[in-house]
Protein backbone atom coordinates (compact mmCIF):
# COMPACT_ATOMS: atom_id res chain seq x y z
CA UNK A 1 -240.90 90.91 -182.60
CA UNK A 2 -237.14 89.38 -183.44
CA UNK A 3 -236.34 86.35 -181.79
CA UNK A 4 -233.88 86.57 -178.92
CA UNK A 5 -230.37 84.78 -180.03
CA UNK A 6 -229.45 82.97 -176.93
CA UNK A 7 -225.91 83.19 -178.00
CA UNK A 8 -226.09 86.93 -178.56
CA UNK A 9 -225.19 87.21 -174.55
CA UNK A 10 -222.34 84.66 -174.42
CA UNK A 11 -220.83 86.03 -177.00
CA UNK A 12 -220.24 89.83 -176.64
CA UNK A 13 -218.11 89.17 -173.25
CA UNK A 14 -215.71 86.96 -175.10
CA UNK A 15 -215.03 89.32 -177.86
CA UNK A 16 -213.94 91.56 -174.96
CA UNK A 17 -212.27 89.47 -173.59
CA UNK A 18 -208.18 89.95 -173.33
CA UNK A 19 -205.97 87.38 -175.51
CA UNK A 20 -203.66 86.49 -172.58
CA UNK A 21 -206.68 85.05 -171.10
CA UNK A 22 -208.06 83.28 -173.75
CA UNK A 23 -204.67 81.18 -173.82
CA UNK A 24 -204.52 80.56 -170.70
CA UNK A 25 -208.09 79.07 -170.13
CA UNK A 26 -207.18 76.87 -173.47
CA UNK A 27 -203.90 75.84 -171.78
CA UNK A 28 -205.85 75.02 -168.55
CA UNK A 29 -208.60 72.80 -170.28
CA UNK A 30 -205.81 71.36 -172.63
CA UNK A 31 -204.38 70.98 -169.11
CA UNK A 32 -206.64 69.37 -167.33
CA UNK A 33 -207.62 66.54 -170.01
CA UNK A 34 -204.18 65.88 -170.31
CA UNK A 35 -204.59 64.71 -166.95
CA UNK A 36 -207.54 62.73 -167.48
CA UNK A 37 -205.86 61.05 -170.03
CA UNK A 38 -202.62 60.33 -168.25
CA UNK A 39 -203.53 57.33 -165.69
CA UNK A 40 -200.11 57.20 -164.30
CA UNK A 41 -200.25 60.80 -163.73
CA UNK A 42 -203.46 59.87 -162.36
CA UNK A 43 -202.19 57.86 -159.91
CA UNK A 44 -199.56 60.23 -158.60
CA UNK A 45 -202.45 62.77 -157.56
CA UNK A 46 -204.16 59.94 -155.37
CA UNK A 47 -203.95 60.87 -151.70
CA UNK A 48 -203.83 57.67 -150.24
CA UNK A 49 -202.08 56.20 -152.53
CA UNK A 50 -198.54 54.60 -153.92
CA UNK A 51 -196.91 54.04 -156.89
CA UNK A 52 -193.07 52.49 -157.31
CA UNK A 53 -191.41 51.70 -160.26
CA UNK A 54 -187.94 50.73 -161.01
CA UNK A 55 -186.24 50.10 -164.43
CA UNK A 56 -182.79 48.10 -165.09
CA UNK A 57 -182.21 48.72 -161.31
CA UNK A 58 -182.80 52.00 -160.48
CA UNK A 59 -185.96 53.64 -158.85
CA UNK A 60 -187.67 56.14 -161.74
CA UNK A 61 -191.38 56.35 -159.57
CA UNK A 62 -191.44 56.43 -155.80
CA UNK A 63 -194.51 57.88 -154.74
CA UNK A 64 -194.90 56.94 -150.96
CA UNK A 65 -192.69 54.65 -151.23
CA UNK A 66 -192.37 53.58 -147.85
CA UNK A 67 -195.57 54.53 -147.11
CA UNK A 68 -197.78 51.33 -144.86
CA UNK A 69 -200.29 50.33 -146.68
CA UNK A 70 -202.97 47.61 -147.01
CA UNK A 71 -201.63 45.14 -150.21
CA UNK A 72 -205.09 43.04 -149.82
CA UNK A 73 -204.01 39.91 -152.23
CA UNK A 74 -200.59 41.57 -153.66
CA UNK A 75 -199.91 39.53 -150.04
CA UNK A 76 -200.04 36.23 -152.35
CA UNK A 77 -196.56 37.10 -153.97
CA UNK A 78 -194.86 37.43 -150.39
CA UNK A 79 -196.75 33.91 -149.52
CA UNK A 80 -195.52 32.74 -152.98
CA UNK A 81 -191.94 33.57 -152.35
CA UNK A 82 -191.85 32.39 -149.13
CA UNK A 83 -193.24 28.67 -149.92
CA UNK A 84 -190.88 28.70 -153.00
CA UNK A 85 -187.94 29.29 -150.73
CA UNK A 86 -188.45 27.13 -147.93
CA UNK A 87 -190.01 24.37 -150.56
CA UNK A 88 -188.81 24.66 -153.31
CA UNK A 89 -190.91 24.72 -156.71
CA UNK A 90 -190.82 20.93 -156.78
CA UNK A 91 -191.90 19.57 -153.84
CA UNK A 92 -195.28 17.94 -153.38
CA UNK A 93 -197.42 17.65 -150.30
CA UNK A 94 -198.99 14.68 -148.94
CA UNK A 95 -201.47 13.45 -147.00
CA UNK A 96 -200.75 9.75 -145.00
CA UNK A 97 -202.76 6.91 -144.80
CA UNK A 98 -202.66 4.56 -141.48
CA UNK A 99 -204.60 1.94 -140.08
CA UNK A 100 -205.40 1.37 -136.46
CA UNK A 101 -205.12 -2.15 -134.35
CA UNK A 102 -209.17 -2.35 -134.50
CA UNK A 103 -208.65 -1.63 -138.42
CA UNK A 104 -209.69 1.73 -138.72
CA UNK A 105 -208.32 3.54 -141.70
CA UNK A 106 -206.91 6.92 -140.65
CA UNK A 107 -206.39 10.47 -143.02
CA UNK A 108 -203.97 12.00 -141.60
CA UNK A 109 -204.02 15.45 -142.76
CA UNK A 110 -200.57 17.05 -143.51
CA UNK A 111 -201.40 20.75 -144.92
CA UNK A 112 -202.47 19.51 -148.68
CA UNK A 113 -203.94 22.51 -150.29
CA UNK A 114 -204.65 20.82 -153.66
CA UNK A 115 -206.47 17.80 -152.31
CA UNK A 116 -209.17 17.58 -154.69
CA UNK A 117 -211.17 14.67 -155.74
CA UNK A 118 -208.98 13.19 -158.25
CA UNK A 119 -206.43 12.69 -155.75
CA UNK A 120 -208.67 11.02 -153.92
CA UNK A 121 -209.50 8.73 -156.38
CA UNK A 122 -205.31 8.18 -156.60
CA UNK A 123 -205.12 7.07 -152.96
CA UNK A 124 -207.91 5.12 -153.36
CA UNK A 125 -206.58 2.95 -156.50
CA UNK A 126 -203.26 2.94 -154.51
CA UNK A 127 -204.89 1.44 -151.25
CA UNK A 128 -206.84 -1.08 -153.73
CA UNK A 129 -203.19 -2.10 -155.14
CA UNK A 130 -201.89 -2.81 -151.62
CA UNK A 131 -204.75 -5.23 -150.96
CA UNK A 132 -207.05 -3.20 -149.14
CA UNK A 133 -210.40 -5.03 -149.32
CA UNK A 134 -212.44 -3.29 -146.12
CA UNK A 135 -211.88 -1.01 -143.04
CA UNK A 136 -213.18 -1.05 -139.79
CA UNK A 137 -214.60 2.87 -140.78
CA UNK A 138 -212.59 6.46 -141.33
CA UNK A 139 -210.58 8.07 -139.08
CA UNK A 140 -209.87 11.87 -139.54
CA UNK A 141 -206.60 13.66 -138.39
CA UNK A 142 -206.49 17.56 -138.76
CA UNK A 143 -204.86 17.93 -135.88
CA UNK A 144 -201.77 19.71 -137.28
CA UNK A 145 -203.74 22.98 -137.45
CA UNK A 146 -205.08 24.82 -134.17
CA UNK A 147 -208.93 23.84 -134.19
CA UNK A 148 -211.06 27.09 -134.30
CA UNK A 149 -208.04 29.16 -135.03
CA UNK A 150 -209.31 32.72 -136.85
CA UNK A 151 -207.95 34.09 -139.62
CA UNK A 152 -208.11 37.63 -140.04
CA UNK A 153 -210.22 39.16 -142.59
CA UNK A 154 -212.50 35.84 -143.58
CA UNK A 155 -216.23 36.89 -143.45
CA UNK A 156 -218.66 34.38 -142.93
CA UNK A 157 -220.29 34.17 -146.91
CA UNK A 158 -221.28 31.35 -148.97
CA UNK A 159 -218.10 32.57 -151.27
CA UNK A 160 -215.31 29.96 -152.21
CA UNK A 161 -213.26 32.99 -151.11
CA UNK A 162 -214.18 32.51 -147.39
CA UNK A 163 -213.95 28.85 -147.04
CA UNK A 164 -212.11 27.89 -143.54
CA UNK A 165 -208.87 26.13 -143.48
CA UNK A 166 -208.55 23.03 -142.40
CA UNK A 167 -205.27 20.64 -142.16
CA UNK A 168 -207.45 17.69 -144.05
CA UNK A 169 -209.41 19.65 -146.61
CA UNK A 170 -211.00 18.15 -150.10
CA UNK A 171 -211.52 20.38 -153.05
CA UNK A 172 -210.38 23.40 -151.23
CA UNK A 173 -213.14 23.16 -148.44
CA UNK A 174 -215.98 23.89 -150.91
CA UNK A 175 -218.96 22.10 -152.76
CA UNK A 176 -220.21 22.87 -156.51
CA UNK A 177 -223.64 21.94 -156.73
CA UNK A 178 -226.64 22.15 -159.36
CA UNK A 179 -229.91 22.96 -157.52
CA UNK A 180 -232.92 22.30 -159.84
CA UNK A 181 -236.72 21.48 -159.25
CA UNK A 182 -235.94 20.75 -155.68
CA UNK A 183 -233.34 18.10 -156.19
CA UNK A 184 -229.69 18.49 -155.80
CA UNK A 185 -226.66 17.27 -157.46
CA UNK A 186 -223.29 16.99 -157.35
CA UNK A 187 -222.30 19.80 -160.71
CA UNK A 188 -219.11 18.17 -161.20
CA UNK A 189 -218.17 14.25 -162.34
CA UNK A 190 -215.46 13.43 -160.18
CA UNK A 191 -217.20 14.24 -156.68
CA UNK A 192 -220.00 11.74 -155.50
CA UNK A 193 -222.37 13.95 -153.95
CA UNK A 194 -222.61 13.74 -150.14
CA UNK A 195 -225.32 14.05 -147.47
CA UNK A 196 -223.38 17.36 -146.22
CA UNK A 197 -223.49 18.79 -150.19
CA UNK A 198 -226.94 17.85 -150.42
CA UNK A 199 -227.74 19.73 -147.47
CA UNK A 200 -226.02 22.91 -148.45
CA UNK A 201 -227.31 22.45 -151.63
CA UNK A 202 -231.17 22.00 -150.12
CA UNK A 203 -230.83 25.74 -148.85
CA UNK A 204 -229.24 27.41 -152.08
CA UNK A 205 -231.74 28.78 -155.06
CA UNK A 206 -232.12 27.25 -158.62
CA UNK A 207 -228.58 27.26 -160.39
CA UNK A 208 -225.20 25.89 -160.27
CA UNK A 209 -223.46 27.08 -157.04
CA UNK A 210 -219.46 26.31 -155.68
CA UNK A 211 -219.95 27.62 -151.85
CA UNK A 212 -217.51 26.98 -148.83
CA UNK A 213 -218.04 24.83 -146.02
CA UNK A 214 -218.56 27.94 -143.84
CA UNK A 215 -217.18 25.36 -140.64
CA UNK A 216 -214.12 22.72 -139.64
CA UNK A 217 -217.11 20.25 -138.56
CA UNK A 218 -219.16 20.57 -141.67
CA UNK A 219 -215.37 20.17 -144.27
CA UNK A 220 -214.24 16.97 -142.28
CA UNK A 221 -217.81 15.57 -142.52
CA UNK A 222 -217.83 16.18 -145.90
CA UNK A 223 -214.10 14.73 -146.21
CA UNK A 224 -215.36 11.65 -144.52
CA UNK A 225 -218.34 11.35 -146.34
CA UNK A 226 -216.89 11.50 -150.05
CA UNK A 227 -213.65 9.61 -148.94
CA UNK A 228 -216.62 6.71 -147.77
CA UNK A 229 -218.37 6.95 -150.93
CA UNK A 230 -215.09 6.33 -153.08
CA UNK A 231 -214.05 3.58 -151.09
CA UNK A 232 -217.43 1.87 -151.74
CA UNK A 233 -217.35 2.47 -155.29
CA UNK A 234 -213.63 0.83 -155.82
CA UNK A 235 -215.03 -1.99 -153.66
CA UNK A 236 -213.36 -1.10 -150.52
CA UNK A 237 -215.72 -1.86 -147.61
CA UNK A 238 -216.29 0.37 -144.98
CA UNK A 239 -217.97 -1.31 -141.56
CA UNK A 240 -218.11 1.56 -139.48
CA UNK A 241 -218.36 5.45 -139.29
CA UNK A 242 -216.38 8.37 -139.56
CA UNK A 243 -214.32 9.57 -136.72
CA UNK A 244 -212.58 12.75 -135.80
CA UNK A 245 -209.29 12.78 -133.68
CA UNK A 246 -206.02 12.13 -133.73
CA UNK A 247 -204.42 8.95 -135.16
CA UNK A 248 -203.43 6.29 -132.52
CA UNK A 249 -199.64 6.48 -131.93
CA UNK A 250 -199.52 2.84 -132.74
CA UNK A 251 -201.13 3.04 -135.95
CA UNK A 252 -199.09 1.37 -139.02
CA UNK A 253 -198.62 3.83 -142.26
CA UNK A 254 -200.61 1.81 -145.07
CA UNK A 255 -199.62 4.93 -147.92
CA UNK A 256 -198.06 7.84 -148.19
CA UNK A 257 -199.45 9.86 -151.04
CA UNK A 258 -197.97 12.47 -152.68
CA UNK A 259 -200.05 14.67 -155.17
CA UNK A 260 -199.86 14.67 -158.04
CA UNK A 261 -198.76 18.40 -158.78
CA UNK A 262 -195.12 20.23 -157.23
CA UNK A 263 -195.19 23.71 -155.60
CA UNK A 264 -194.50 25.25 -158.53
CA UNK A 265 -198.50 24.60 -160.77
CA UNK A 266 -199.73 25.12 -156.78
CA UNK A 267 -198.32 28.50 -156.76
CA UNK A 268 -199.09 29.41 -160.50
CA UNK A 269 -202.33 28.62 -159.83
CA UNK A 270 -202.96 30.18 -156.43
CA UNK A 271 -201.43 33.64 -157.99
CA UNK A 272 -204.11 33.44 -161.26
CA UNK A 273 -207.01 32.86 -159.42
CA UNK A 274 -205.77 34.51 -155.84
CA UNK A 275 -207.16 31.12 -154.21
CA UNK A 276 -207.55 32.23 -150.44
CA UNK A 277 -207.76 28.76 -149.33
CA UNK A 278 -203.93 28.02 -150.56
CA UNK A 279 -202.13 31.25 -149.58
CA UNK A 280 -203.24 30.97 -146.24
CA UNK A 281 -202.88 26.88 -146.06
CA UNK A 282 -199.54 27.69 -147.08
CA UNK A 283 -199.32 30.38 -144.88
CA UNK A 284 -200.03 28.10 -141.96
CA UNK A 285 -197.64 25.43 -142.99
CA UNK A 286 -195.09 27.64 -143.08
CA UNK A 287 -195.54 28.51 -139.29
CA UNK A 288 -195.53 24.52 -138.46
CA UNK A 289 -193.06 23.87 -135.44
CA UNK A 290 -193.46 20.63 -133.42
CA UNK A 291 -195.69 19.20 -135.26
CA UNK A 292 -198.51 21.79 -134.96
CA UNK A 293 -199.28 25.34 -136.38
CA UNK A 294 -201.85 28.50 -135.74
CA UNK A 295 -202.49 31.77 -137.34
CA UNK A 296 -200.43 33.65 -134.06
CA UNK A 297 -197.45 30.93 -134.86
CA UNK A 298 -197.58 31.94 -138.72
CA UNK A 299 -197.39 35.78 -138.16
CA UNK A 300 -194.21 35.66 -136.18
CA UNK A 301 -192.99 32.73 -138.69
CA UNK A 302 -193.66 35.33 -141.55
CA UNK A 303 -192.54 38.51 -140.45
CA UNK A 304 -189.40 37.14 -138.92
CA UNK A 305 -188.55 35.46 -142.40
CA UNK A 306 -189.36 38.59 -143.86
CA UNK A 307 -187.02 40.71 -141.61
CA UNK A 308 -184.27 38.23 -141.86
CA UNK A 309 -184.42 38.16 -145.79
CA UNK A 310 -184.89 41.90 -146.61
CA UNK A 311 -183.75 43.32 -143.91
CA UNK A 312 -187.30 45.29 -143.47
CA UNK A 313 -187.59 47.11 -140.04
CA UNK A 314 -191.07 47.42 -140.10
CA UNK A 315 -193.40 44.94 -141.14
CA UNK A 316 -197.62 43.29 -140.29
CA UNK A 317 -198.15 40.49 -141.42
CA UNK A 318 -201.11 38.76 -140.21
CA UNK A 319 -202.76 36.29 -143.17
CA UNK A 320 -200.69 34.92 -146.22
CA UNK A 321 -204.25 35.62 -148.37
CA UNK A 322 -204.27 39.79 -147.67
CA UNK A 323 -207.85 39.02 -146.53
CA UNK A 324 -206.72 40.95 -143.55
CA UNK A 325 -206.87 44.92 -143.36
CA UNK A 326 -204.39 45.01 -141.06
CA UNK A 327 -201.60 43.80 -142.99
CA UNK A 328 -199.04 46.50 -144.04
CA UNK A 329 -196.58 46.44 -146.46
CA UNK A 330 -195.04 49.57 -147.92
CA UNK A 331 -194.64 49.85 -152.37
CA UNK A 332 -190.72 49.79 -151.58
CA UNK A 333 -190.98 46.55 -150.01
CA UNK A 334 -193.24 45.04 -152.65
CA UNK A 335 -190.31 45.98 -155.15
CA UNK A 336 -187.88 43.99 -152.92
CA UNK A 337 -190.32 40.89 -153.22
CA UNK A 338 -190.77 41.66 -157.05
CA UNK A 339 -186.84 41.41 -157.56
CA UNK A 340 -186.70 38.34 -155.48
CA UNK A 341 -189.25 36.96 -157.66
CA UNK A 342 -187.66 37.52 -160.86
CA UNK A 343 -186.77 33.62 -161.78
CA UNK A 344 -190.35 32.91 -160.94
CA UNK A 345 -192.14 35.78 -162.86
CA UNK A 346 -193.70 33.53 -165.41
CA UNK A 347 -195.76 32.00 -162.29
CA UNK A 348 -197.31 35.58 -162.23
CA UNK A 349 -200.60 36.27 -164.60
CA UNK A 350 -200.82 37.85 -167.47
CA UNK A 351 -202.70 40.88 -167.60
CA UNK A 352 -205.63 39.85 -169.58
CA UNK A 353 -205.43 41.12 -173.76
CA UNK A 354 -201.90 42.54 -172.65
CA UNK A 355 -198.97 40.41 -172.55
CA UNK A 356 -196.67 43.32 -171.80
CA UNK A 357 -198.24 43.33 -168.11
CA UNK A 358 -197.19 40.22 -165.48
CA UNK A 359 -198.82 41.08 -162.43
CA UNK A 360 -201.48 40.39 -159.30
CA UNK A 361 -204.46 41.79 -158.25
CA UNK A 362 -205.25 43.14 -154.97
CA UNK A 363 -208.85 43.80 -153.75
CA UNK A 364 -211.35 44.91 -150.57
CA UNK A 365 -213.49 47.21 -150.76
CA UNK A 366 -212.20 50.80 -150.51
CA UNK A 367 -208.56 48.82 -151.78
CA UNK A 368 -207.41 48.74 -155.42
CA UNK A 369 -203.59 47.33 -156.24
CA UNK A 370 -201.76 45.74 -158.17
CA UNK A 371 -198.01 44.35 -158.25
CA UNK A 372 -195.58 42.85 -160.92
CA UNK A 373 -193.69 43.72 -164.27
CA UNK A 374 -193.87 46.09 -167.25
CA UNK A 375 -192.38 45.09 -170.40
CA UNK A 376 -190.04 47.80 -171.34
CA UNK A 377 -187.40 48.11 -174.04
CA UNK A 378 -187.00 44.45 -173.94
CA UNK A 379 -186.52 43.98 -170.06
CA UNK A 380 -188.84 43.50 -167.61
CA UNK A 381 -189.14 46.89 -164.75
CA UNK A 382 -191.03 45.68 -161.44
CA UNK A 383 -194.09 48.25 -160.20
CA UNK A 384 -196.21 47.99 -157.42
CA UNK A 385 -199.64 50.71 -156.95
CA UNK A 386 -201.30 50.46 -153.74
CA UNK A 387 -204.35 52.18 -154.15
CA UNK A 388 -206.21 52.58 -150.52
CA UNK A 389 -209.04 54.63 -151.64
CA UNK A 390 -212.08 54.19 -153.84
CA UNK A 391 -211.17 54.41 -157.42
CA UNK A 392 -212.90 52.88 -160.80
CA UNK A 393 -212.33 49.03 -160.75
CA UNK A 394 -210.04 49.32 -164.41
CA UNK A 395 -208.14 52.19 -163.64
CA UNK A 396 -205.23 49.35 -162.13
CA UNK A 397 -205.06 47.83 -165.45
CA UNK A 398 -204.91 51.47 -167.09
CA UNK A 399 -202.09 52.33 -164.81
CA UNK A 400 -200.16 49.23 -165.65
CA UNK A 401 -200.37 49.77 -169.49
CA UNK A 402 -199.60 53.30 -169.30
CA UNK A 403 -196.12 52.48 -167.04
CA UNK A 404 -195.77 49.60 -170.28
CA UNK A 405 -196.48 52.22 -173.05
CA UNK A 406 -194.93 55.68 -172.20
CA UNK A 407 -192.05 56.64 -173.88
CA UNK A 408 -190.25 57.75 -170.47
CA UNK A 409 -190.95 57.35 -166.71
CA UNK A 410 -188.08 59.94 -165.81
CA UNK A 411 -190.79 62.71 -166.08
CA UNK A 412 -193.19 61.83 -163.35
């Protein structure tokens, strides 16, 4: 008995089949992985979705351009330009030392979102200088922020990413720990490890772990705490605990320090590694009137500036991180903030492996963007792609390239 050719079937239709049809199934395939291949193209046939390009000042993509959508951390470059202009890219924050009648030594936090150990260390050496030999204990000032204020969008995880902001915070309101054999320590050489590290530490698995402070009570203990510990290892006494409240008006300013880096490396930095804890410190310093600040405060501070300087009509803007869903900002506008950011583009990361991309990320879950400048012909063409939809995690990136790469835009 001859063996059945399974092909013998397939075949015999197609040899009936007319030309004109044969092309056009080729074209449609040839069609379709065209497509595929195109991720700007790609882009376009998103549904909830937007992509706007322009190049040597005229719009060549405008796919919803005006379109509301969530920017998740694209928010940092409209918290960037805002700090830049009402800063400017050289000014430095500080934090102020006083010292109370009964000889208390008081932190008064000012907003300093790059307070990290080694300034610490600074103050200390400075106090030292100015004859400070021992203090009648720590006093803590964060009163310039609204206790308990919420900010939109912050979940309550171990993440660095979710750490709350406080007006007096060390090391961006986190701890880095190693956790081994039941022990803790501190996992990095210039923090002393404190009783309120230890005890995060105690409930965290084997490993090295950075995790947030998850409350204001548990970052000003710590603050206290590691601030007490450097003091006692320059030879500063301390007789007497650690207080929280605000500064006695008759308190006499012992230092005023500084830190040691301007605006401009806080905002380069913030943008490559979308620190949460910065854009919305900065975010709530920018809302500061009289002396105090809140998240309600910095929404009208920020959408008002942003009204005033574009001219936008329409506009939510309700953390400086993009932590919140209910931001809005349309691709158009992003392009407005991208051409106001053009002498500070080299603050903006490099796509990583291609120079030809300048640009930040945006993510949530379900969210996808991405915002800066193509290299083309020599110049520099602002895009922004808000992607509000699931899509693969690259396919950004892929976008980006392709908008770098293709010979013309005029054709989408």
């Amino acid at each position: 008995m001859p063996v059945p050719n399974p092909c013998r079937g397939a075949a015999a239709p197609i040899a009936r089949r007319p030309l004109g049809a044969l092309v056009l199934g080729v074209a449609l395939l040839l069609f379709a992985a065209s497509a595929q291949a195109d991720p700007i193209g790609r882009a376009l046939a998103l549904g909830n979705a937007s992509l706007v390009v322009t190049e040597n000042g005229r719009t060549v993509i405008a796919d919803n351009a005006d379109r509301g959508m969530v920017p998740a951390s694209t928010m940092k470059l409209l918290m960037a330009l805002a700090a830049i202009e009402r800063w400017g890219l050289d000014h430095r924050f500080t934090t102020e030392l006083r010292q109370g009648r009964d000889g208390r030594l008081w932190v008064v936090g000012q907003g300093d979102p790059y307070l990290v150990s080694e300034e610490l260390d600074q103050m200390v050496r400075a106090l030292k200088r100015k004859g400070v030999r021992s203090v009648n204990g720590i006093g803590l000032d964060d009163t310039l922020f609204v206790a308990g204020d919420r900010i939109p969008g912050r979940s309550s995880s171990h993440n660095p990413y979710d750490a709350p902001v406080t007006a007096l915070a060390v090391n961006f309101n986190t701890v880095n720990v190693a956790v081994a054999g039941g022990s803790v320590r501190s996992a990095e050489a210039q923090t002393e490890l404190t009783s309120t590290a230890r005890r995060l530490g105690a409930a965290m698995g084997g490993g090295t772990h950075r995790v947030n402070l998850k409350t204001r009570d548990n970052a000003l203990e710590h603050a206290g705490e590691l601030l007490e510990l450097k003091l006692e290892a320059a030879g500063i006494r301390v007789n007497g605990g650690v207080l929280v409240g605000r500064a006695p008006s008759g308190s006499k300013v012992l230092l005023t320090h500084r830190n040691s880096r301007p605006l401009s490396k806080v905002v380069e930095n913030m943008l490559e590694y979308s620190t949460n804890f910065v854009a919305n410190d900065l975010f709530l310093l920018f809302g500061e009137r009289g002396g105090q600040s809140s998240m309600a405060q910095s929404q009208l501070a920020m959408e008002d500036w942003a009204r005033r300087k574009f001219g936008w009509r329409s506009v939510t803007i309700e953390d400086g991180a993009g932590l919140s869903r209910g931001n809005r900002l349309s691709g158009r506008q992003l392009i407005d903030v991208l051409e106001a950011m053009e002498p500070y583009r080299h603050l903006v990361p490099v796509q990583d492996g291609n120079p030809n991309v300048r640009a930040k990320t945006g993510t949530l879950s379900g969210v996808s963007c991405y915002a800066g400048w193509v290299r083309r012909g020599g110049g520099w063409a602002p895009f922004s792609l808000l992607i509000n939809q699931p899509v693969a995690y690259g396919f950004r990136n892929q976008v980006a390239s392709a908008l770098a790469t293709a010979p013309t835009l005029a054709r989408y």
